[in-house]
Protein backbone atom coordinates (compact mmCIF):
# COMPACT_ATOMS: atom_id res chain seq x y z
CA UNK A 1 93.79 -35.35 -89.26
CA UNK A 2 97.89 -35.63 -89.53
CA UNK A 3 97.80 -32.21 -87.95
CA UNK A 4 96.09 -32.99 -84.59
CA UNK A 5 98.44 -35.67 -84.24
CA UNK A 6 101.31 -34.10 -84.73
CA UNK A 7 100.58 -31.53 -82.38
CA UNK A 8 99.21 -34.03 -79.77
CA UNK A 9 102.37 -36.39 -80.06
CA UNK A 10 104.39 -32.95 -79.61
CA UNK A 11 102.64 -32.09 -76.53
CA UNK A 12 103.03 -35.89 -75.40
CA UNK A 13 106.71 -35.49 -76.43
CA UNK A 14 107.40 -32.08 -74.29
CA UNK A 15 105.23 -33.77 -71.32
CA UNK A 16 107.78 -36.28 -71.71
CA UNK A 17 110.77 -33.93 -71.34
CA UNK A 18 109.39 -32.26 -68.94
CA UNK A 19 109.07 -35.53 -66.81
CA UNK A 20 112.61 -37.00 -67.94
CA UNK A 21 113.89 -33.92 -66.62
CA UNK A 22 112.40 -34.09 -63.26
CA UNK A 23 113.31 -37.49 -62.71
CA UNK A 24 117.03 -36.68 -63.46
CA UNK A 25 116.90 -33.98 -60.89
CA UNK A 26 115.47 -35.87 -57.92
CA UNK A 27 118.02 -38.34 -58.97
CA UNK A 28 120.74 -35.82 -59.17
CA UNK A 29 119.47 -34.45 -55.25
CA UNK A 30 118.98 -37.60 -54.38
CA UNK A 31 121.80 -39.39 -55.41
CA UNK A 32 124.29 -36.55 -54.26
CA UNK A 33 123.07 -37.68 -50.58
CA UNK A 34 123.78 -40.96 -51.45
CA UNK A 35 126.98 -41.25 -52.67
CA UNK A 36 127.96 -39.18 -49.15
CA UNK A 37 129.92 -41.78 -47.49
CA UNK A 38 128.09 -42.87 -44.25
CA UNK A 39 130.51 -41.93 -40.98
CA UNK A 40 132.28 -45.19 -39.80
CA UNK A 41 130.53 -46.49 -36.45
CA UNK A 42 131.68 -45.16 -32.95
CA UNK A 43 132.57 -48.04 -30.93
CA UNK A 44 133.08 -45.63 -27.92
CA UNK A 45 135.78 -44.05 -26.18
CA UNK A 46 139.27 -45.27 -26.74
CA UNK A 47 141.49 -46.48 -23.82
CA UNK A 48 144.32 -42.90 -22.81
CA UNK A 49 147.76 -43.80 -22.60
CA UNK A 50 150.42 -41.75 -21.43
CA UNK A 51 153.99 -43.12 -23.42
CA UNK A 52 157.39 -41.81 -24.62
CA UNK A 53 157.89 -41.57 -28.12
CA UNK A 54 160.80 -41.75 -30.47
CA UNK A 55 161.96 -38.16 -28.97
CA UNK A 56 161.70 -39.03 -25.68
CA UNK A 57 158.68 -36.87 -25.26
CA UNK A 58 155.77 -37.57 -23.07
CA UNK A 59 152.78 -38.44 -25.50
CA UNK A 60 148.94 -39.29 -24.03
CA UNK A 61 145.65 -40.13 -26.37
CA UNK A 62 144.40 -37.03 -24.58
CA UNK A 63 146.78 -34.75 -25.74
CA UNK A 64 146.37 -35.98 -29.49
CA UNK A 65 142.73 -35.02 -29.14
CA UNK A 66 141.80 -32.87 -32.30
CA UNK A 67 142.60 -35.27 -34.78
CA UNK A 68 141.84 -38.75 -35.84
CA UNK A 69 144.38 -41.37 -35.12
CA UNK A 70 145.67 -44.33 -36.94
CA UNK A 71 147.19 -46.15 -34.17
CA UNK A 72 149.05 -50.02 -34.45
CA UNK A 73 150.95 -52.48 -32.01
CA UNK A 74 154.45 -53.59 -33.89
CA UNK A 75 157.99 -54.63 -32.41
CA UNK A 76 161.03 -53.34 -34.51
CA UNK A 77 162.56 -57.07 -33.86
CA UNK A 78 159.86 -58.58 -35.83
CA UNK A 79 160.56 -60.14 -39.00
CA UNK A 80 157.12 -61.31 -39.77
CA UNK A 81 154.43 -58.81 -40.25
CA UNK A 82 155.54 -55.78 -38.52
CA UNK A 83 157.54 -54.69 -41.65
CA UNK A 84 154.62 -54.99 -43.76
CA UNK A 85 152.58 -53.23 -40.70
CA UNK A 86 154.81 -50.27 -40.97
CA UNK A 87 155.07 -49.99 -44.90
CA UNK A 88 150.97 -50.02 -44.53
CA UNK A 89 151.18 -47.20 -42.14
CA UNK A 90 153.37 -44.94 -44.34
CA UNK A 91 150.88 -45.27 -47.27
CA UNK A 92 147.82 -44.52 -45.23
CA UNK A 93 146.68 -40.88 -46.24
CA UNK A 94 147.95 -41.41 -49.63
CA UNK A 95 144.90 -40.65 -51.55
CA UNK A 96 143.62 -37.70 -49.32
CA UNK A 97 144.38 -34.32 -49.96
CA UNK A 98 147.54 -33.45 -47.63
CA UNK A 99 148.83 -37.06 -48.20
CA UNK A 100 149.98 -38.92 -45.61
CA UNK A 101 153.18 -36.62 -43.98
CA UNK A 102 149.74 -33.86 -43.71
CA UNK A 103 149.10 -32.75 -40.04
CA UNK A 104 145.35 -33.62 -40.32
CA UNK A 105 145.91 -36.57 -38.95
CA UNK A 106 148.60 -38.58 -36.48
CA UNK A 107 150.03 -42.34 -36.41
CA UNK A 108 150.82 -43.69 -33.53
CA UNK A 109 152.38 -46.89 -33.37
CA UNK A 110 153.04 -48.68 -30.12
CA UNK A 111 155.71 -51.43 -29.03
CA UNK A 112 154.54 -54.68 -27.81
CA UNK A 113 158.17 -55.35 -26.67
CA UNK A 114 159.25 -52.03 -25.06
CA UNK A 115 162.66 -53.52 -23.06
CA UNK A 116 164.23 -53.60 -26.58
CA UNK A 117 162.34 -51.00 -28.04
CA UNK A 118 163.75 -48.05 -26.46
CA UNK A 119 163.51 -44.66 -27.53
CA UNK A 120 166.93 -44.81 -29.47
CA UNK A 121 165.70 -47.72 -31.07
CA UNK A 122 162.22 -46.58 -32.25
CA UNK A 123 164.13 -43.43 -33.19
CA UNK A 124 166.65 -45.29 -35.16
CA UNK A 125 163.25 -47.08 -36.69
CA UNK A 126 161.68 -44.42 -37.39
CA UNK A 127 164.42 -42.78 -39.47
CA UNK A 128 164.98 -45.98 -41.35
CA UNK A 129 161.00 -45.17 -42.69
CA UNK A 130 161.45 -41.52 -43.00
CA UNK A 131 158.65 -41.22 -40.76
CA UNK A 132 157.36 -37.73 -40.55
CA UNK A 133 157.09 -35.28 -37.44
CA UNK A 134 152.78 -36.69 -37.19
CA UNK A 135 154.14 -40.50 -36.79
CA UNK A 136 154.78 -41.24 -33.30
CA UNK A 137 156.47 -44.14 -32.21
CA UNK A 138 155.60 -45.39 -28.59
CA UNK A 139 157.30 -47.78 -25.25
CA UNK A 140 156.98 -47.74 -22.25
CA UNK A 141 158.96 -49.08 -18.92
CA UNK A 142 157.26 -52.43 -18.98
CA UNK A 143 155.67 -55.05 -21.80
CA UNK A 144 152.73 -55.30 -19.38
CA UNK A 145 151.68 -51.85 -20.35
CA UNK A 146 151.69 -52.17 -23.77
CA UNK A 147 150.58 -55.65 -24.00
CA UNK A 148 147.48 -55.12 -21.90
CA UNK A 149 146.58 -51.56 -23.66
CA UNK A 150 146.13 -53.81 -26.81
CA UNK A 151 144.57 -56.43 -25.49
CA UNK A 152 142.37 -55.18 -22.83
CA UNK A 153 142.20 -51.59 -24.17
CA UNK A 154 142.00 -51.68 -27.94
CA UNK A 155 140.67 -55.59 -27.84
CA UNK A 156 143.67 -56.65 -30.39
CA UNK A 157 144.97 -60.26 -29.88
CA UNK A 158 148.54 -60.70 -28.46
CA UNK A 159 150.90 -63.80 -27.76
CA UNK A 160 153.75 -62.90 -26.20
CA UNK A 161 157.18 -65.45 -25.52
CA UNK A 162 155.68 -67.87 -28.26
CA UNK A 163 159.46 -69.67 -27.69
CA UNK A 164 160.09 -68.87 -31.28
CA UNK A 165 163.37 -66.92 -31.39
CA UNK A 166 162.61 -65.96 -34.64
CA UNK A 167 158.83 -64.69 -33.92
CA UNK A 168 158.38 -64.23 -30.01
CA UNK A 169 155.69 -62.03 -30.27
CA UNK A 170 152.25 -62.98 -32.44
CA UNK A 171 150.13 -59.66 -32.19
CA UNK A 172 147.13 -58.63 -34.49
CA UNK A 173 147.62 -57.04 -37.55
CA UNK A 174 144.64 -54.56 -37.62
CA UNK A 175 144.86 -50.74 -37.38
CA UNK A 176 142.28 -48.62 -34.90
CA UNK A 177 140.85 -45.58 -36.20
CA UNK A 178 140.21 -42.40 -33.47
CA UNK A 179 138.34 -39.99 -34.41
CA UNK A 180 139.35 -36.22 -33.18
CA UNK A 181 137.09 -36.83 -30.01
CA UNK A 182 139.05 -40.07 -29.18
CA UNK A 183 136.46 -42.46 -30.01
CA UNK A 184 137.36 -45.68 -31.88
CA UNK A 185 135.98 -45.66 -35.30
CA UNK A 186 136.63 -49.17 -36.62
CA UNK A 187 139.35 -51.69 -36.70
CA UNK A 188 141.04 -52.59 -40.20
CA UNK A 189 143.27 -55.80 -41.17
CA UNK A 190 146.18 -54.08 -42.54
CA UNK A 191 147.25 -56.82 -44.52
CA UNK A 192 143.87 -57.25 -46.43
CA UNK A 193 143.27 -54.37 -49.58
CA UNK A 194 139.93 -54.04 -48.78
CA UNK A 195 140.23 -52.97 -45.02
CA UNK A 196 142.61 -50.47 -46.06
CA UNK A 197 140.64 -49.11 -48.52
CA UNK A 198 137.92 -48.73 -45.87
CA UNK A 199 140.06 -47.33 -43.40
CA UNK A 200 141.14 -44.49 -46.13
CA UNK A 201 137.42 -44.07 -46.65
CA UNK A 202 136.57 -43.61 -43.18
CA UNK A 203 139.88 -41.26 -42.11
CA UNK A 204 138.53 -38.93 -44.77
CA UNK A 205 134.87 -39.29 -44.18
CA UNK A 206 135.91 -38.02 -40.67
CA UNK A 207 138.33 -35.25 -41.93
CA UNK A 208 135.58 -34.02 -43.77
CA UNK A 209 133.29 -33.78 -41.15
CA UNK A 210 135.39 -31.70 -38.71
């Protein structure tokens, strides 16, 4: 009688296998599709400019299309959070594959006080960060331009002449992700870990998908 059992608690044993096994395949197929990151949202297309940059170059949204875009609003006279803006910016990229001076993706940040911020001065800027050839840094003639393009344009709050000498400007702290069609992707508090590990998520998500 020990027999019988034996061999039926074998056969229950291999059935058992056989079904462990399938289970840890579907999960396997399964789970690979669902540890895919989900693309970020598209919010729509994102507001063209047309700016000069550190080199005195002409630089539009347009004619960055191809890539996705980090893009901010800083002022190099800040003494609040613009530094801590900018030392954000440098890391972003950092934990993709071309790091962050790669050309698979550009920075663009803009001045929200562009009758200081000339081109010498974002250039001078800019080489205090050792920012790299895919960082540009944008004014224009007036702060109407600028200060409307991130309010009305990339919906970021701005305060300008506060009457604090110290902090005349209050301006958001969030970064806008552009994809390569230049659609906005999502907005990210620069300041807050968790945004910008969501932000580094999403760039690659959307590297990875071109």
């Amino acid at each position: 009688m020990k027999r019988p059992l034996a061999l039926f608690a074998g056969v229950l044993g291999a059935v058992g296998a056989l079904a462990l096994l399938a289970v840890v395949l579907l999960i396997a197929v399964g789970g690979w599709k669902f540890w895919v990151p989900e693309p970020p949202p598209d919010y729509g297309a994102a507001p063209d400019f047309e700016l000069v940059d550190q080199h005195g170059e002409t630089v539009s949204l347009s004619a960055l299309a191809g890539k996705p875009v980090v893009l901010d609003f800083i002022f190099t006279r800040c003494v609040a959070v613009c530094p801590v803006m900018s030392a954000q910016m440098e890391r972003v990229g950092r934990g993709l594959p071309e790091g962050p001076d790669g050309d698979s993706f550009t920075k663009v940040s803009i001045s929200l006080d562009p009758e200081h911020d000339t081109q010498e001065v974002l250039a001078e800027y800019a080489a205090k960060r050792g920012a790299p050839e895919g960082w540009h840094f944008l004014t224009a003639d007036a702060q109407e331009t600028t200060v409307s393009l991130a309010r009305d344009g990339y919906k970021l709050a701005v305060q300008v002449n506060t009457g604090d000498p110290a902090n005349p400007i209050v301006h958001s702290t969030r970064f806008v992700l552009i994809d390569a069609e230049g659609h906005i992707r999502g907005w990210y508090d620069s300041l807050t870990p968790e945004d910008m590990g969501n932000l580094e998520r999403d760039l690659g998500t959307l590297l990875e998908s071109e």
